[in-house]
PDB file of N, CA and C in Angstrom:
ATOM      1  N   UNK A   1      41.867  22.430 -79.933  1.00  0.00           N
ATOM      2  CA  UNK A   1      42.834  22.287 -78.860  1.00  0.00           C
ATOM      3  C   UNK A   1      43.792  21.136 -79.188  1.00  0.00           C
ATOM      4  N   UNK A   2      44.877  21.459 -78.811  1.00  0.00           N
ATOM      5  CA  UNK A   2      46.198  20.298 -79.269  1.00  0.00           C
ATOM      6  C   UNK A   2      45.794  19.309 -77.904  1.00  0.00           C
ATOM      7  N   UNK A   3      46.187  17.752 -78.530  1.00  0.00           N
ATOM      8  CA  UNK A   3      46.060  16.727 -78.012  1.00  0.00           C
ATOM      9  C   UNK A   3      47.838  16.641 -77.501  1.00  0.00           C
ATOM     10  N   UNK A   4      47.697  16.419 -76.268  1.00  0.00           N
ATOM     11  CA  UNK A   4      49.087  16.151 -75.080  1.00  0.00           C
ATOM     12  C   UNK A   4      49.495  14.767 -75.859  1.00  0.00           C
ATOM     13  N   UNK A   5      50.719  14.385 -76.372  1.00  0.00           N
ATOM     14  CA  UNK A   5      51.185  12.798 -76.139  1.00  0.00           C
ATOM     15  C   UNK A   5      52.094  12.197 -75.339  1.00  0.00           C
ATOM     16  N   UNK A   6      52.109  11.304 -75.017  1.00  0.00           N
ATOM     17  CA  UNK A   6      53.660  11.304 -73.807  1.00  0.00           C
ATOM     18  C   UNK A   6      53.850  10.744 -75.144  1.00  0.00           C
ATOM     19  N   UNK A   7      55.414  10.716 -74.677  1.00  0.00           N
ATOM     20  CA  UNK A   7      56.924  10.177 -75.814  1.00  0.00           C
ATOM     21  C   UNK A   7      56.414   8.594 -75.627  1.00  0.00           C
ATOM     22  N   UNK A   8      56.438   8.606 -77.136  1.00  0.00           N
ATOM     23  CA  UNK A   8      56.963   6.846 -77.457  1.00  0.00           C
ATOM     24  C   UNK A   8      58.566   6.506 -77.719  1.00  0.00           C
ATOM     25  N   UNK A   9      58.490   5.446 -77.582  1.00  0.00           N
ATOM     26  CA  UNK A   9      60.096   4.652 -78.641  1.00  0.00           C
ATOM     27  C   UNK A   9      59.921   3.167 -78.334  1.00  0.00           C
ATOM     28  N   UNK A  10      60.507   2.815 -79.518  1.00  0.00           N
ATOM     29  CA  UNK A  10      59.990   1.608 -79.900  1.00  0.00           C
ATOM     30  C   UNK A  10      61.172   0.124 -79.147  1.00  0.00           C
ATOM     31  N   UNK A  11      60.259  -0.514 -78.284  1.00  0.00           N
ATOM     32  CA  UNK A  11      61.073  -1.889 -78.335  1.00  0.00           C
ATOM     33  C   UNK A  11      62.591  -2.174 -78.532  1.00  0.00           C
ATOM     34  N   UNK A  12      62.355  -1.935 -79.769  1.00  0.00           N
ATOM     35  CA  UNK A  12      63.306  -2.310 -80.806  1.00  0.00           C
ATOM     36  C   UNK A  12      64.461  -1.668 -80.606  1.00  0.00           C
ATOM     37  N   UNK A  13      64.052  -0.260 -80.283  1.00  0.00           N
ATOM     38  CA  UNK A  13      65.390   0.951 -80.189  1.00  0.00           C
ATOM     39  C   UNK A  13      66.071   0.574 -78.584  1.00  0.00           C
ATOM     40  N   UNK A  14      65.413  -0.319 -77.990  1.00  0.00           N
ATOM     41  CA  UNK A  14      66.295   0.093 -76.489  1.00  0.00           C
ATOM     42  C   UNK A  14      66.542  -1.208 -76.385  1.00  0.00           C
ATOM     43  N   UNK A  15      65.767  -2.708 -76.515  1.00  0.00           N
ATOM     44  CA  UNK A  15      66.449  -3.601 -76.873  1.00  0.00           C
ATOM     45  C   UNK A  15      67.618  -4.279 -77.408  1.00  0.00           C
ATOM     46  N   UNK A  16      67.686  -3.682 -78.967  1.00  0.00           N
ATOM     47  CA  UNK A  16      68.438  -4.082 -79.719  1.00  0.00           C
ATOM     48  C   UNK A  16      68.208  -5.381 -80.216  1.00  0.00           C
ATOM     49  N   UNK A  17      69.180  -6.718 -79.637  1.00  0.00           N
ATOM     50  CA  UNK A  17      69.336  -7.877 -79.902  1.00  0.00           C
ATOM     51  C   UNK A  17      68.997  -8.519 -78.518  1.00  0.00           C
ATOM     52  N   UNK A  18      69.077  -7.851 -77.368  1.00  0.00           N
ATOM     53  CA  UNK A  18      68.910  -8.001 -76.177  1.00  0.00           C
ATOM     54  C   UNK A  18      67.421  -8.455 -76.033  1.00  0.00           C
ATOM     55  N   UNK A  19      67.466  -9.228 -74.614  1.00  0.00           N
ATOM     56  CA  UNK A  19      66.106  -9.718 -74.165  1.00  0.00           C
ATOM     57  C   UNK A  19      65.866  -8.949 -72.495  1.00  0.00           C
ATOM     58  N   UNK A  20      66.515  -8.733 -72.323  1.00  0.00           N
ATOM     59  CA  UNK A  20      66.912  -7.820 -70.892  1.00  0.00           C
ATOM     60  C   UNK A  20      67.301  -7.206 -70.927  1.00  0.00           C
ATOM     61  N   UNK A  21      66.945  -5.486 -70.056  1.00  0.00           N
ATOM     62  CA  UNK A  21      67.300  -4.216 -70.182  1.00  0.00           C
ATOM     63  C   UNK A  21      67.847  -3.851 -68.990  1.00  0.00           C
ATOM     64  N   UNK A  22      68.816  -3.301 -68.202  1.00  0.00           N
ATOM     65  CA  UNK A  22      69.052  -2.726 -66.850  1.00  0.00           C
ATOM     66  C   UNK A  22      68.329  -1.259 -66.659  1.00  0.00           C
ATOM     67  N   UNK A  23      67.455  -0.740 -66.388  1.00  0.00           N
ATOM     68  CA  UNK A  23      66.793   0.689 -65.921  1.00  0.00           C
ATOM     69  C   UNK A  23      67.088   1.115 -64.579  1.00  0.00           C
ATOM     70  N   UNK A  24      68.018   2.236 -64.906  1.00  0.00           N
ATOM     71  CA  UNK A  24      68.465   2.995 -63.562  1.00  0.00           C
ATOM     72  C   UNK A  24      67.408   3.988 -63.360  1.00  0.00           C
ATOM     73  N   UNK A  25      66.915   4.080 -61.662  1.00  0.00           N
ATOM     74  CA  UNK A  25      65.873   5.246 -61.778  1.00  0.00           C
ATOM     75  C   UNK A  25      66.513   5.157 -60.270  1.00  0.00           C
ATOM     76  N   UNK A  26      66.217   6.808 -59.633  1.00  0.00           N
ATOM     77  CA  UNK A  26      66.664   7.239 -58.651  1.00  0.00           C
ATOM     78  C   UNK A  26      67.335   6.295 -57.900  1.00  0.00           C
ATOM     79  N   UNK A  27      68.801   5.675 -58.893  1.00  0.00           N
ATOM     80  CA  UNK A  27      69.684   5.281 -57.745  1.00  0.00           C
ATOM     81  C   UNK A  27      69.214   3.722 -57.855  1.00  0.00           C
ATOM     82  N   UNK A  28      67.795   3.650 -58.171  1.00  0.00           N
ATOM     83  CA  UNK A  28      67.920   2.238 -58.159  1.00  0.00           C
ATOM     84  C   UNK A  28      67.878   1.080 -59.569  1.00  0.00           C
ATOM     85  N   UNK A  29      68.134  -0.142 -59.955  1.00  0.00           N
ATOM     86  CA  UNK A  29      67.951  -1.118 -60.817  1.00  0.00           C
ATOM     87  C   UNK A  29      66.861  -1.148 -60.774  1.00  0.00           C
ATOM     88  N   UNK A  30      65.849  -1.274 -62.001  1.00  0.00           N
ATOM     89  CA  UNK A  30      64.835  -2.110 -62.139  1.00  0.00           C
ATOM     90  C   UNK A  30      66.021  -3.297 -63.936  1.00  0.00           C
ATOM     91  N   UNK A  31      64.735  -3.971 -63.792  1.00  0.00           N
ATOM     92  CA  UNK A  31      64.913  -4.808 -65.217  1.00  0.00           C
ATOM     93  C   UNK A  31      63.817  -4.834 -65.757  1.00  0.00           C
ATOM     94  N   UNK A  32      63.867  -4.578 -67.121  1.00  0.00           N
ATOM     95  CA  UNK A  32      62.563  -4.820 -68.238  1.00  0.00           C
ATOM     96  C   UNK A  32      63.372  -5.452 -68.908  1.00  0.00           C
ATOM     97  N   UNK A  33      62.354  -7.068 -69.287  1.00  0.00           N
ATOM     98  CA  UNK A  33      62.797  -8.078 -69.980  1.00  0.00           C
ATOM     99  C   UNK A  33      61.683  -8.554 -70.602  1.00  0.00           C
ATOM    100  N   UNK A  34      61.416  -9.099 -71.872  1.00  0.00           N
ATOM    101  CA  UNK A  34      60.777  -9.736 -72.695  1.00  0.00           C
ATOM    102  C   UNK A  34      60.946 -11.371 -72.774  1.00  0.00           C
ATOM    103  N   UNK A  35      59.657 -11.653 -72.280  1.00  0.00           N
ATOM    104  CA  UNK A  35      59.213 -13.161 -72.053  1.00  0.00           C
ATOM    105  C   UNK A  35      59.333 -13.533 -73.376  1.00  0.00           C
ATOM    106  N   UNK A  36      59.067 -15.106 -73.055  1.00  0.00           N
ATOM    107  CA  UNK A  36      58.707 -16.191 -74.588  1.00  0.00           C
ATOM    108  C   UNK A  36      57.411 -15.948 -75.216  1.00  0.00           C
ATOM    109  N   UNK A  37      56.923 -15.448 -74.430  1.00  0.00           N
ATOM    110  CA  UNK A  37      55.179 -15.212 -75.037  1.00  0.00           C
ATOM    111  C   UNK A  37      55.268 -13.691 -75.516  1.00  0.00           C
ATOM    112  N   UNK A  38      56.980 -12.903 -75.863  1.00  0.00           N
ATOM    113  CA  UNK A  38      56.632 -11.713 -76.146  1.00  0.00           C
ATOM    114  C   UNK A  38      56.337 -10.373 -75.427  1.00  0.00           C
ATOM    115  N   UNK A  39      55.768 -10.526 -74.088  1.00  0.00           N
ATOM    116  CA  UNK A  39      55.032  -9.608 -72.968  1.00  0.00           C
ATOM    117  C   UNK A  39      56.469  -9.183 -72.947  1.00  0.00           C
ATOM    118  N   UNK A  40      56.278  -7.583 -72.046  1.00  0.00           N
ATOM    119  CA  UNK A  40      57.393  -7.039 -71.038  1.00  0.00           C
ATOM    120  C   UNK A  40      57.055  -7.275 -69.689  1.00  0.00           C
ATOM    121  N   UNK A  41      58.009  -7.502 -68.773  1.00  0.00           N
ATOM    122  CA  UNK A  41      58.213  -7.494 -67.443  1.00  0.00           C
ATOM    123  C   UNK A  41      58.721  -6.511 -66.688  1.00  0.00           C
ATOM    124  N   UNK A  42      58.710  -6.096 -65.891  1.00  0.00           N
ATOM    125  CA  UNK A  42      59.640  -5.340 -65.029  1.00  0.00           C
ATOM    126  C   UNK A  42      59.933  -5.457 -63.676  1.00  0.00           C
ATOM    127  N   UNK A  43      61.092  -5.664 -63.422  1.00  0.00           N
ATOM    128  CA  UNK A  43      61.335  -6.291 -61.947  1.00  0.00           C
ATOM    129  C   UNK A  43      62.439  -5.316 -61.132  1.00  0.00           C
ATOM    130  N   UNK A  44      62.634  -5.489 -59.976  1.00  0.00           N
ATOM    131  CA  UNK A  44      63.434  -4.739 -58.999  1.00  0.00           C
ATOM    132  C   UNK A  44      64.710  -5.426 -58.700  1.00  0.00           C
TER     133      UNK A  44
END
């Protein structure tokens, strides 16, 4: 039986040079941003 994967992509590709991302989802802002320690965040 085939194993399901959800889609990856990497960091790197939606970042760029950037440390903060704007994510539009139904209408609204979130932000995914990368801390000093590396982690992602995501905020409203």
């Amino acid at each position: 039986m085939k194993e399901i994967k959800d889609k990856q992509i990497d960091s790197k590709e939606i970042f760029d040079k950037e440390k903060s991302i704007e994510i539009i989802h139904d209408g609204q802002s979130y932000y995914l941003k990368i801390t000093k320690a590396n982690k992602l965040i995501l905020t409203k």
